[in-house]
Protein backbone atom coordinates (compact mmCIF):
# COMPACT_ATOMS: atom_id res chain seq x y z
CA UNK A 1 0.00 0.00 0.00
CA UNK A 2 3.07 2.54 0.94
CA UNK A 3 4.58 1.89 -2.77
CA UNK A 4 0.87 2.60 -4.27
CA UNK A 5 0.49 5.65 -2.47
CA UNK A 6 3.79 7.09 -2.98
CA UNK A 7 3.48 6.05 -7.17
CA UNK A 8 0.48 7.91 -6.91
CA UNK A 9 2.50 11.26 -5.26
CA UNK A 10 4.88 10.82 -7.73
CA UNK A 11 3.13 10.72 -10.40
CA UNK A 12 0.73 13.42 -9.64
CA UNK A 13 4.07 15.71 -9.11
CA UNK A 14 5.33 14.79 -12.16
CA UNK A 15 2.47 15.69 -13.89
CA UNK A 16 2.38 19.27 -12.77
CA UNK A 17 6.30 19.35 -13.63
CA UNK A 18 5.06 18.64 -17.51
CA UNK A 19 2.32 21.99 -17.25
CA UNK A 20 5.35 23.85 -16.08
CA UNK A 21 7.37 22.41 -19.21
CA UNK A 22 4.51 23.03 -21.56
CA UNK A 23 4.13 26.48 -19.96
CA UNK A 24 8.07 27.21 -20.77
CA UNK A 25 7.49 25.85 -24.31
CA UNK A 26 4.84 28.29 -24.70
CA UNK A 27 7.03 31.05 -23.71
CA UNK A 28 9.60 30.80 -26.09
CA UNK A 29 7.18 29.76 -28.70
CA UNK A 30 3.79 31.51 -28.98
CA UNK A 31 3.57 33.75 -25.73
CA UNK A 32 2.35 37.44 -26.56
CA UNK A 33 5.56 39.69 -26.05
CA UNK A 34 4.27 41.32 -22.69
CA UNK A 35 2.72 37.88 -20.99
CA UNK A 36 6.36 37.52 -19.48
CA UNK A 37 5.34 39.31 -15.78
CA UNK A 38 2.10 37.17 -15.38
CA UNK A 39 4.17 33.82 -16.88
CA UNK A 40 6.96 34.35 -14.10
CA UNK A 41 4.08 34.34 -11.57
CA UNK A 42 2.75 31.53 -13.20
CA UNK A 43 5.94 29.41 -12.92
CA UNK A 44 6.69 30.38 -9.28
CA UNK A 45 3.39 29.35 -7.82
CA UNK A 46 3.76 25.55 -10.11
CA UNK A 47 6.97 25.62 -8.20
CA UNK A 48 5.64 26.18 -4.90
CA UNK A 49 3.37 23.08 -5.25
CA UNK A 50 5.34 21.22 -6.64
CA UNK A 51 8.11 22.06 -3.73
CA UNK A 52 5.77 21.30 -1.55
CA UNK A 53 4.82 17.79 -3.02
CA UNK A 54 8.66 16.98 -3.24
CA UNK A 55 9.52 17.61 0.64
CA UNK A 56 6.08 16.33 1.90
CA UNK A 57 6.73 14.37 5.09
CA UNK A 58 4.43 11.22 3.89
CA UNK A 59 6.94 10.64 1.65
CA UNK A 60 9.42 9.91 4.03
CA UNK A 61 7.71 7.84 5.80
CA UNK A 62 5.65 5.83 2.48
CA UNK A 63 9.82 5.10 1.70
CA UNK A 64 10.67 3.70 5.48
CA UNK A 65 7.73 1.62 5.63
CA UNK A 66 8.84 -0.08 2.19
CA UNK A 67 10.62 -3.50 1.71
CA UNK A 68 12.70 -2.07 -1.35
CA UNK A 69 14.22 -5.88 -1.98
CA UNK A 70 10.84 -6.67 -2.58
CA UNK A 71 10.04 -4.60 -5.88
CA UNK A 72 10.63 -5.06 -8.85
CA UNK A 73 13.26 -3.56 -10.87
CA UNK A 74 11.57 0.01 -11.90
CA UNK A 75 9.10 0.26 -8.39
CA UNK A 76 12.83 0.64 -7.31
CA UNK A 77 14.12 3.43 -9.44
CA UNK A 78 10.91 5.07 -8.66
CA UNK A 79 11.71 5.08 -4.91
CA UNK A 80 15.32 5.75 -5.52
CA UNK A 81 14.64 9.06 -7.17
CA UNK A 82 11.44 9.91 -5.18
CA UNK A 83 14.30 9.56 -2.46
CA UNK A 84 16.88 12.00 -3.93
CA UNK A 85 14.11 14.50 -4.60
CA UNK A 86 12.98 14.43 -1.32
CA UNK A 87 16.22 14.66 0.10
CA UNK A 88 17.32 17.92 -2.56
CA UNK A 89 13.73 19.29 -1.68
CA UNK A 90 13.64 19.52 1.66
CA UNK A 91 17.42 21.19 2.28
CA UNK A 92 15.81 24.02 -0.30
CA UNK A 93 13.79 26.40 1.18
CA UNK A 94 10.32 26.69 -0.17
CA UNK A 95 10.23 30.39 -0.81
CA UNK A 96 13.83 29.96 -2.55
CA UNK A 97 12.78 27.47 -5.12
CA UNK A 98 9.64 29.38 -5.75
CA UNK A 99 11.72 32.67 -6.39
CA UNK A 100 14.26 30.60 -8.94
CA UNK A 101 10.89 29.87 -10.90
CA UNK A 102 9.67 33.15 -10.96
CA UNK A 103 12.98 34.84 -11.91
CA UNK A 104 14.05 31.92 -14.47
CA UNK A 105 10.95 32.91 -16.16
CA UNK A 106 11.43 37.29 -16.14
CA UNK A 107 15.06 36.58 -16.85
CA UNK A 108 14.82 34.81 -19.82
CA UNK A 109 12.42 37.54 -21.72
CA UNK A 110 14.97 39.87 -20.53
CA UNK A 111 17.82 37.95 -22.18
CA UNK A 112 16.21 37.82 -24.88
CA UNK A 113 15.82 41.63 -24.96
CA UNK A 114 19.44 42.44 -24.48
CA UNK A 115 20.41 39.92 -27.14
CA UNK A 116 18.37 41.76 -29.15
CA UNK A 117 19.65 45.10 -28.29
CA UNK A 118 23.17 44.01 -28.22
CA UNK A 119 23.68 44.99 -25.03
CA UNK A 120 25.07 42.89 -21.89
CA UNK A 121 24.62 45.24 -19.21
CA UNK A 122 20.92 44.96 -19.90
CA UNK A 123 20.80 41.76 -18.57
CA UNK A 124 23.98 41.69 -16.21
CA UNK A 125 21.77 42.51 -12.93
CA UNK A 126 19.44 39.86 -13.89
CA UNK A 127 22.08 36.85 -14.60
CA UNK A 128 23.79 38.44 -11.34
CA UNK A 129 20.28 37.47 -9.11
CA UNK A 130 20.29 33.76 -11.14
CA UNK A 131 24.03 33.38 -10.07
CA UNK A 132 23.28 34.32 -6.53
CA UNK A 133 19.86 32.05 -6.59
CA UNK A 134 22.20 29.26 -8.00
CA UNK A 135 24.71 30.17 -5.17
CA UNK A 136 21.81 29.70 -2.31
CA UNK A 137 20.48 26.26 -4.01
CA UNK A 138 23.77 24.68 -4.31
CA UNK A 139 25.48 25.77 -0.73
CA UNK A 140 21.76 23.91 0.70
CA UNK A 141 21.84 20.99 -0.82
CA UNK A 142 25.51 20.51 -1.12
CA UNK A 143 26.89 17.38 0.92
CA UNK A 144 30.40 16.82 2.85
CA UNK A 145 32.72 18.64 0.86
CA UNK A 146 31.32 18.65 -2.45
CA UNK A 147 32.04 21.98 -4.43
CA UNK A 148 28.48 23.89 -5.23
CA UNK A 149 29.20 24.02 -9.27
CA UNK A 150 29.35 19.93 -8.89
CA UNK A 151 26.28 19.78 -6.58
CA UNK A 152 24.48 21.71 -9.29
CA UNK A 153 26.05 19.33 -11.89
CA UNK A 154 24.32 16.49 -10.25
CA UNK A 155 21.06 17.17 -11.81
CA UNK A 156 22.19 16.71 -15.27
CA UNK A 157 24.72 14.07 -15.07
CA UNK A 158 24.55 12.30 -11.92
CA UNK A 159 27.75 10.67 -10.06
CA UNK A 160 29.83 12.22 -12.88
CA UNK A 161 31.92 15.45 -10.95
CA UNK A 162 33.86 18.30 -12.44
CA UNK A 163 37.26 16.88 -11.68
CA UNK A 164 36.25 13.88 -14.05
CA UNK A 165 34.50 15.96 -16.66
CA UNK A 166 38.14 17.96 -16.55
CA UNK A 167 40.08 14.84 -17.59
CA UNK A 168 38.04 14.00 -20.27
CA UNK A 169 37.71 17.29 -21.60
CA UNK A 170 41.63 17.82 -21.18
CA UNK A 171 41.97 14.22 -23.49
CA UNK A 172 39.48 16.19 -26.21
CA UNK A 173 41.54 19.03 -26.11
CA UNK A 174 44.61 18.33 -26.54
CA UNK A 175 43.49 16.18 -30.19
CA UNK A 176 41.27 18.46 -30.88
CA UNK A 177 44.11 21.40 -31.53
CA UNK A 178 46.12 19.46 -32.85
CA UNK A 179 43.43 18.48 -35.77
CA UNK A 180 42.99 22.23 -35.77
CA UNK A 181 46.42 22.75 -36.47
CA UNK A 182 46.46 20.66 -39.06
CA UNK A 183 43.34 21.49 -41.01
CA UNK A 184 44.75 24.89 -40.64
CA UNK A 185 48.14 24.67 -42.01
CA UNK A 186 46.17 22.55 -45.16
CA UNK A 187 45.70 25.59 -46.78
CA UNK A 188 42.93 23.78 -48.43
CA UNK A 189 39.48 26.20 -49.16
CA UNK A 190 36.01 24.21 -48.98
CA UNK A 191 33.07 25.00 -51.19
CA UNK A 192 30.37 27.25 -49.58
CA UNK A 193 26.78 27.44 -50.05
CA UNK A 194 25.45 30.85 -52.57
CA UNK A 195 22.03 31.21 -53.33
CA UNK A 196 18.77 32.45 -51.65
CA UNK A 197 17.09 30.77 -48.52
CA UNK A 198 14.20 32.01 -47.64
CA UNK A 199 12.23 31.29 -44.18
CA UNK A 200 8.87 29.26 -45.78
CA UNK A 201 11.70 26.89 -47.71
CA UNK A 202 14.07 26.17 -45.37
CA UNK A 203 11.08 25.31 -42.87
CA UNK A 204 9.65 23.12 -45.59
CA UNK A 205 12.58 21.33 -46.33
CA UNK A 206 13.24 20.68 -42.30
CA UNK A 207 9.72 18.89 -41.82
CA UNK A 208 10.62 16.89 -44.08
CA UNK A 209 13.28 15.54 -41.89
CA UNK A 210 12.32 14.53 -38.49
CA UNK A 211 10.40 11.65 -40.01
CA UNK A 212 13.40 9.99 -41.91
CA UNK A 213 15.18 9.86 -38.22
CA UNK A 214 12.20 8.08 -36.59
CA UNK A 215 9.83 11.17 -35.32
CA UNK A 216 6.79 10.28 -34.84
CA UNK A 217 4.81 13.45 -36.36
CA UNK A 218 1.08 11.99 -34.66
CA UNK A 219 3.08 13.06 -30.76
CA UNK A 220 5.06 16.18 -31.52
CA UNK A 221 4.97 19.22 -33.86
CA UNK A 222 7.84 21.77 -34.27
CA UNK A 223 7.78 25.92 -34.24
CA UNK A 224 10.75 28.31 -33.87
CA UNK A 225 12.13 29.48 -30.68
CA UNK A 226 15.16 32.18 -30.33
CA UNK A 227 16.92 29.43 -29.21
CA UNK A 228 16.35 26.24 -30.61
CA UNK A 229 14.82 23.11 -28.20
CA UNK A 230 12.93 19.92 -27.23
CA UNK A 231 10.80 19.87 -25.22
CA UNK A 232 7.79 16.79 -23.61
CA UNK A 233 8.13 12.98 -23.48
CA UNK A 234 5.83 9.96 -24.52
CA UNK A 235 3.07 10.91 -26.40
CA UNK A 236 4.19 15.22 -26.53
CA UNK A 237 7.33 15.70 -27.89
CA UNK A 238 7.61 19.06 -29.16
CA UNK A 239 10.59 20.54 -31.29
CA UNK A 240 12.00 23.62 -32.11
CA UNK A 241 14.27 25.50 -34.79
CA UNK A 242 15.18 28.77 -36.14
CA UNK A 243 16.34 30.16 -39.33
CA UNK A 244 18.86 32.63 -40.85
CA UNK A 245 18.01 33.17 -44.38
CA UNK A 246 21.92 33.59 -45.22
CA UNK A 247 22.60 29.77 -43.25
CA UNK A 248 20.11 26.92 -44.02
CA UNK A 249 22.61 24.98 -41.96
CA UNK A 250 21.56 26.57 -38.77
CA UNK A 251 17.90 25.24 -39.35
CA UNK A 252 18.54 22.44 -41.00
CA UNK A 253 21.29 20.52 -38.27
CA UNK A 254 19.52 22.52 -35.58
CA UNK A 255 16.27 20.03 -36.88
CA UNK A 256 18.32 17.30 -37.29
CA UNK A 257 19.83 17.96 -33.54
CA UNK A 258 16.47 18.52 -31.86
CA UNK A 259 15.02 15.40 -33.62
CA UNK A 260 17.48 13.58 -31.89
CA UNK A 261 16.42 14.29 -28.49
CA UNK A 262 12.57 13.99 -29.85
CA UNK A 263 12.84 10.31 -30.88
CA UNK A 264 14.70 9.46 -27.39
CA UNK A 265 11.69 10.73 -25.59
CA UNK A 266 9.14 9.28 -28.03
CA UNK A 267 10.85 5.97 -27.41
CA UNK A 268 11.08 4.71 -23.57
CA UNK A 269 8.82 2.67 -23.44
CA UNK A 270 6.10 3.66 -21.05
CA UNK A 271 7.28 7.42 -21.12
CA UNK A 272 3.92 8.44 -20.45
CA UNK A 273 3.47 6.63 -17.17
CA UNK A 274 4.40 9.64 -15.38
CA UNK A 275 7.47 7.57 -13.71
CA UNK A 276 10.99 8.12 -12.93
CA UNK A 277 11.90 4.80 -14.38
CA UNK A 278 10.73 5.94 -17.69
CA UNK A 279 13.09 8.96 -17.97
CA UNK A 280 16.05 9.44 -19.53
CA UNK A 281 19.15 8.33 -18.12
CA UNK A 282 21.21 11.47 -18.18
CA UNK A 283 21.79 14.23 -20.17
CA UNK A 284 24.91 13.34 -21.33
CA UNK A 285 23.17 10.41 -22.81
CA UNK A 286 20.15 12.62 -24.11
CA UNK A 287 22.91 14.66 -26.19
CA UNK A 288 24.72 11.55 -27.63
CA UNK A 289 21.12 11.03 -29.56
CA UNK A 290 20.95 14.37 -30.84
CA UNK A 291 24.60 14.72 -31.33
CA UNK A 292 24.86 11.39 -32.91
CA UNK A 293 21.70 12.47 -35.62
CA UNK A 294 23.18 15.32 -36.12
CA UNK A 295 26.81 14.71 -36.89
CA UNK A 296 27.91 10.93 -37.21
CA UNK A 297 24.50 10.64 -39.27
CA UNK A 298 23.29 13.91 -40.49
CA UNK A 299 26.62 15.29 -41.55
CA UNK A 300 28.85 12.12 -43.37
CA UNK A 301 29.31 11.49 -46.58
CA UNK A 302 26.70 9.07 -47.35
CA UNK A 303 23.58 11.21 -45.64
CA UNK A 304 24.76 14.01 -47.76
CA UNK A 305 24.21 12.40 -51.15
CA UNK A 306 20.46 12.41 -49.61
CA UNK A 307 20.19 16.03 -48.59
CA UNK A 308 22.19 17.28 -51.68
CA UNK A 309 18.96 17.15 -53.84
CA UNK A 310 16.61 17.96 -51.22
CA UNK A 311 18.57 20.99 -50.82
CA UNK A 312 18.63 21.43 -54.74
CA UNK A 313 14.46 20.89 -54.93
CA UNK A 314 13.83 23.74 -52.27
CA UNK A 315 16.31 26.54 -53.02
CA UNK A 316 17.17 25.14 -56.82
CA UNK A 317 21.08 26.55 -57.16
CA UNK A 318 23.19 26.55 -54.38
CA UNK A 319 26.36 26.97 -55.36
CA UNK A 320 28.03 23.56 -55.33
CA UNK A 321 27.02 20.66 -57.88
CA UNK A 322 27.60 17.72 -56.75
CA UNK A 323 27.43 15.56 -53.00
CA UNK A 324 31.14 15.91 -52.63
CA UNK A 325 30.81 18.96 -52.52
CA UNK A 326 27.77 19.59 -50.97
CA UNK A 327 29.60 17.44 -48.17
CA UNK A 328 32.71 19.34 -48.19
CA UNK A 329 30.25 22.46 -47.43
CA UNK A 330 28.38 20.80 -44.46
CA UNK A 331 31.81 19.75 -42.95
CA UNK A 332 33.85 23.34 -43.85
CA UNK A 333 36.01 24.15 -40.14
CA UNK A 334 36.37 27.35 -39.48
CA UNK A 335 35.98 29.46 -36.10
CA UNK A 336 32.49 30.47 -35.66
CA UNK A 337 30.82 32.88 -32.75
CA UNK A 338 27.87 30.94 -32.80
CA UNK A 339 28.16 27.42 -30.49
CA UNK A 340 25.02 25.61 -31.87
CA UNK A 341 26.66 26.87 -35.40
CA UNK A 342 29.86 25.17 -35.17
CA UNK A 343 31.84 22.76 -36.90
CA UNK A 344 32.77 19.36 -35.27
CA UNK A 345 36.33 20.20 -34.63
CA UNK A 346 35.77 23.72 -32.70
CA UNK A 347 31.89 22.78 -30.86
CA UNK A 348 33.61 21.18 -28.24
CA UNK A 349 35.82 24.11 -27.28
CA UNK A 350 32.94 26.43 -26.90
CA UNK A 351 31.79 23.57 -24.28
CA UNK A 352 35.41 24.17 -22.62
CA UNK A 353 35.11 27.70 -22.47
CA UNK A 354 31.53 27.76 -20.94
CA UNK A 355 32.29 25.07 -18.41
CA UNK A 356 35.37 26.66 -16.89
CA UNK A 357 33.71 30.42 -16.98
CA UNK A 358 30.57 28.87 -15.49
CA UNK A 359 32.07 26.81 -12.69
CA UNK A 360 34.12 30.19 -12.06
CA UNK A 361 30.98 31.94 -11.58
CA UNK A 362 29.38 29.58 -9.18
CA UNK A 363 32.28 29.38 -7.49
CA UNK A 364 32.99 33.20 -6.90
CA UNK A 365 36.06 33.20 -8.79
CA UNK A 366 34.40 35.38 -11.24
CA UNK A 367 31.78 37.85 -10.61
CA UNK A 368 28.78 38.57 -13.43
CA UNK A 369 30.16 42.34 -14.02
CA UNK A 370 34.11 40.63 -15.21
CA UNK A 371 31.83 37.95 -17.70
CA UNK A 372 31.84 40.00 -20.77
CA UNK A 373 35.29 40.97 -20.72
CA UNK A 374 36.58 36.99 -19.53
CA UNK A 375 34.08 35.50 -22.31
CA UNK A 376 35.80 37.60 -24.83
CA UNK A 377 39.70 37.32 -23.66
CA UNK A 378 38.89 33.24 -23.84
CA UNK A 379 37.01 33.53 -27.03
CA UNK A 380 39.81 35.21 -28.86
CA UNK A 381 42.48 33.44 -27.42
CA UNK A 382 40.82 30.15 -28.07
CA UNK A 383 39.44 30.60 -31.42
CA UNK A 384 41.50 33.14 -32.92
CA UNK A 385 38.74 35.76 -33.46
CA UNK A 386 37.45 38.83 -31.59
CA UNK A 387 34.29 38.92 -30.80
CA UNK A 388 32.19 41.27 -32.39
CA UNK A 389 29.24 41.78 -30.73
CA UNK A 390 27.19 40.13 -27.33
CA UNK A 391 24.34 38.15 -29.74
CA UNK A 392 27.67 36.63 -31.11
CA UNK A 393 29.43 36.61 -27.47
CA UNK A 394 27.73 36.02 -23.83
CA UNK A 395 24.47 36.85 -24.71
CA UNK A 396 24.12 33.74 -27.44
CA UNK A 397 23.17 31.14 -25.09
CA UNK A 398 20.18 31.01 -22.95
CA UNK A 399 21.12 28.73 -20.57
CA UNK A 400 22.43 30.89 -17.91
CA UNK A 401 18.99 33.06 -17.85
CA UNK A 402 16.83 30.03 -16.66
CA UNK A 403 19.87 28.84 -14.43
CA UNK A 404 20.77 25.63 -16.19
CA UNK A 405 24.21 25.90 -14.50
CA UNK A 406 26.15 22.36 -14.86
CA UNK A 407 24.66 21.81 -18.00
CA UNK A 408 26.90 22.67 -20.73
CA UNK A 409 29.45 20.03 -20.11
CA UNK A 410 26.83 16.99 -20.85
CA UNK A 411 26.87 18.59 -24.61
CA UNK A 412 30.53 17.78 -24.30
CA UNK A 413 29.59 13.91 -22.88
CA UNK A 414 27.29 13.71 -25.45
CA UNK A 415 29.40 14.24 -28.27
CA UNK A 416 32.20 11.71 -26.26
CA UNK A 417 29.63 9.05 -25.82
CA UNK A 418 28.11 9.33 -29.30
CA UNK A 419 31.68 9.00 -29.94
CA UNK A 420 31.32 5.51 -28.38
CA UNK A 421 27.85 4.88 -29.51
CA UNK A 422 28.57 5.14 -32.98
CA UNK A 423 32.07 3.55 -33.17
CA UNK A 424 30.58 0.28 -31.77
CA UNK A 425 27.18 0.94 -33.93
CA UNK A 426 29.44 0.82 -36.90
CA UNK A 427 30.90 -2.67 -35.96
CA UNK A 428 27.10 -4.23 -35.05
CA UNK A 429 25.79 -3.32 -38.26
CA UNK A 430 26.84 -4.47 -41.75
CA UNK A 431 26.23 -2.10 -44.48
CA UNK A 432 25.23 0.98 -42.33
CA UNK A 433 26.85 3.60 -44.42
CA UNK A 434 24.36 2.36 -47.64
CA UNK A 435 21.44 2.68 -45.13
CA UNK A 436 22.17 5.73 -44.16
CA UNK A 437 22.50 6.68 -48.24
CA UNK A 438 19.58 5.30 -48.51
CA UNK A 439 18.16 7.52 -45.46
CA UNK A 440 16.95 4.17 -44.56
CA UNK A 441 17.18 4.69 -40.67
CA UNK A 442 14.97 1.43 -39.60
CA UNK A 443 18.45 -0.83 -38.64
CA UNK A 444 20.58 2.36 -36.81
CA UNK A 445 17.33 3.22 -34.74
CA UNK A 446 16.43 -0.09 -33.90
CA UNK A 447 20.00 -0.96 -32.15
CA UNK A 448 19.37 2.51 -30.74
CA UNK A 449 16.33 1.47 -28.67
CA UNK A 450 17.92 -1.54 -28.22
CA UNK A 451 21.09 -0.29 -26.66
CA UNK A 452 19.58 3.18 -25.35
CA UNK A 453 16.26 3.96 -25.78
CA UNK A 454 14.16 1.00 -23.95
CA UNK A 455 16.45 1.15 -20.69
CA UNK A 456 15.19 4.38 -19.58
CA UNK A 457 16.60 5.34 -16.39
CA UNK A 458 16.97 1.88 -14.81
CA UNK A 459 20.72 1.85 -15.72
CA UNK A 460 23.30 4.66 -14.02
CA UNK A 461 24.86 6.70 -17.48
CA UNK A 462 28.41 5.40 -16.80
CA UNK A 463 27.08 1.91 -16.82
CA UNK A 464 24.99 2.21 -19.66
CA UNK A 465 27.59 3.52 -21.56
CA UNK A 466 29.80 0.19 -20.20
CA UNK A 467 27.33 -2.42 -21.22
CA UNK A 468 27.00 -1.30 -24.85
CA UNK A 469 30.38 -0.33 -25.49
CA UNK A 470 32.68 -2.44 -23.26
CA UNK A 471 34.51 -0.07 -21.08
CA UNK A 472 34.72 3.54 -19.78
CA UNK A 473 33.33 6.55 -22.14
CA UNK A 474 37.07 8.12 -23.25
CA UNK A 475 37.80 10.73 -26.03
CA UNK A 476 39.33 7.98 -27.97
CA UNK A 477 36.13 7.20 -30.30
CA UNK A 478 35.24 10.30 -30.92
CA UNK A 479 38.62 11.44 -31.75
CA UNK A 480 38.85 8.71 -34.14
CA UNK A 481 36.18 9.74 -35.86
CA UNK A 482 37.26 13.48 -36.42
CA UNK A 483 40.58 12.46 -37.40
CA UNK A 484 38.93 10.11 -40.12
CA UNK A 485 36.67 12.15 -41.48
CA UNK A 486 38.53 15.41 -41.43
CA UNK A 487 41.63 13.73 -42.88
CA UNK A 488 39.72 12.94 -46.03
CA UNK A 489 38.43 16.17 -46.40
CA UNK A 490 41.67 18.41 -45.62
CA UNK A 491 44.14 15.71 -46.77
CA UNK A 492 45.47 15.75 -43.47
């Protein structure tokens, strides 16, 4: 009876957690310009209840009077994470969690604002309040001597810490520049894409896309958002995209990217049971689907002979005639402002960059007012490139506005463990580069929810990531593959 009534909690909670995520979609999506005030209120008092639910003493005790050896397999995930959200719920004070809601939701209208005016300081007293909310959550629900950036980090990739994140991203690193290095001293030029792109084609050419990766069209729909996003599980899976009329890239692998998430949520089974044990495992792992779609898929040779003519029936010339070139085009390196913009060989620097100015922040090693001027020092001196303006700078990103602090380094993961994914994908399947030709997805998405997908949350990341690949995520996979593919192309 104790399991039955705590399910029933849970689920309830989790429910009103969706209205809050289908109230943020709206936001970004459809919500009239000056709804922003009312929507903050809005998302604070979901936030109270659902604080409430969280840290409600009956759950406590519907845990101690359990027999947990006596469940099954997912009654005991269930319980597990009822447990940690009990025990992160009731260290945060009510009226704290209800003010992250509320300001999360003003703060990211007023992003939006200054990236439209260009302008940083607009927002700097606003990110400052979301750094010193961040500050308060993390220092209450920190434990022994855990730093606050890696109690924060918890949420998004659980058990992995900063000082491990550091290693790996180190490994990446160091191959990364020195594939940079080499592509640079090539002096080879790729072809680029000339021609028009207007908005109603580039949107009709990316719905015709989700579906050849497995979305199921009958439980999502897609819009544009500033900043592009999934959002929803089980049977409401809704994507986003955005165009720029001088890149159909930016829509098109932003699609691609966000499909990937969509057909991970679309396919746990039972992701509409309301349940823990029906989530995704981390977000590390999330991003390896939408990474993987994206790149290992999306942009090789073989998917390119299918998006060649697509791109040819929808804007007619674009400048390069033929696949090889069209995939020369998709895979040109060269530094780029823009993160979600960025070649395979630089994407995972702009990961470094955030993650150490981020942690610095939570930290207190750097304060909100020195963020400008520290993004653009590391920008140039990473990248080679000043930056020229905040939309391209600090302002791109909204992650910091809604306080997703830890997050950026699972993009990173993801891109490591597709890395993994794929290499061992490649080896299970015969013939996978003609299906992919063929944009005949059935086999690659089928050892997905094999591997992935079906598992849910029952399995920790690091040992999901074991059983299907053999070992440890490491940056040798995904390494591999850069060095492969960008070898052929530069000659290097």
């Amino acid at each position: 009876m104790s399991y039955e009534l705590l399910l029933d909690h849970i689920k309830k909670t989790t429910a009103l957690a969706q209205v809050s995520g289908l109230l943020g979609w709206d936001q970004e999506t459809k919500m009239p310009s000056k709804g922003g005030a009312q929507r903050a209120e809005q998302m604070g008092a979901i936030e109270g209840v659902m604080h409430a639910r969280r840290c409600d003493p009956r759950v406590a005790e519907w845990i101690a009077a359990l027999d947990i050896s006596a469940l099954d397999a997912a009654a005991q995930v269930n319980v597990r994470e009822a447990q940690k959200a009990y025990d992160t719920a009731t260290k945060v004070p009510a009226d704290l969690a209800e003010a992250l809601a509320r300001h999360a939701a003003k703060a990211q209208g007023i992003w939006a604002k200054a990236r439209a005016a260009q302008n940083f300081a607009d927002f700097a007293p606003t990110l400052g309040e979301m750094v010193n909310l961040k500050r308060q959550e993390a220092q209450a629900r920190r434990v022994g001597d855990a730093s606050l950036y890696d109690t924060l980090m918890d949420d998004y990739e659980p058990g992995m810490g900063s000082s491990e994140i550091s290693a790996l991203l180190g490994e990446l690193r160091t191959g990364l520049v020195d594939l940079r290095g080499r592509i640079a001293g090539s002096g080879k030029v790729m072809p680029v894409l000339k021609g028009d792109f207007p908005k109603d084609r580039q949107m009709a050419l990316a719905r015709e896309l989700p579906a050849i990766f497995g979305y199921d069209w009958q439980a999502g729909r897609m819009d544009i958002a500033v900043h592009p996003f999934c959002s929803g599980n089980g049977g409401d899976v809704r994507l986003t995209t955005r165009v720029d009329e001088s890149n159909p890239f930016d829509c098109i692998y932003s699609t691609i990217h966000e499909t990937g998430h969509g057909i991970y949520e679309q396919s746990i089974p039972g992701a509409d049971r309301l349940e823990p044990a029906y989530s995704y495992a981390s977000m590390g792992v999330h991003e390896s689907q939408s990474r993987m779609m994206e790149n290992q898929i999306g942009r090789s040779r073989a998917f390119a002979g299918h998006l060649f003519p697509l791109f040819k029936k929808h804007f007619g010339e674009i400048g390069v005639s033929n696949a090889d070139d069209f995939h020369k085009a998709v895979n040109r390196v060269r530094s780029s402002y823009i993160r979600t913009e960025s070649d395979e060989v630089h994407y995972n620097l702009h990961i470094m960059m955030r993650f150490d100015l981020e942690r610095a922040l939570i930290e207190g090693e750097l304060e909100v007012e020195e963020l400008e001027a520290a993004w653009n020092d590391r920008f140039e001196a990473d990248f080679g490139v000043a930056v020229d303006c905040p939309a391209n700078g600090v302002l791109q990103d909204v992650h910091w506005s809604v306080g997703l602090f830890g997050y950026f380094p699972t993009y990173s993961l993801g891109n490591l463990y597709a890395g993994e994914f794929f290499a061992r994908m490649q080896a299970d399947i015969t013939g996978l580069d003609a299906m992919i030709a063929g944009a005949d997805l059935a086999a690659p998405l089928e050892w997905l929810h094999r591997n992935v997908h079906e598992h849910g949350r029952m399995k920790a990341p690091g040992q999901l990531i074991e059983d299907v690949v053999g070992h440890k995520a490491g940056a040798a996979a995904l390494l591999g593959y850069l060095n492969a593919k960008f070898g052929e192309i530069y000659g290097v």
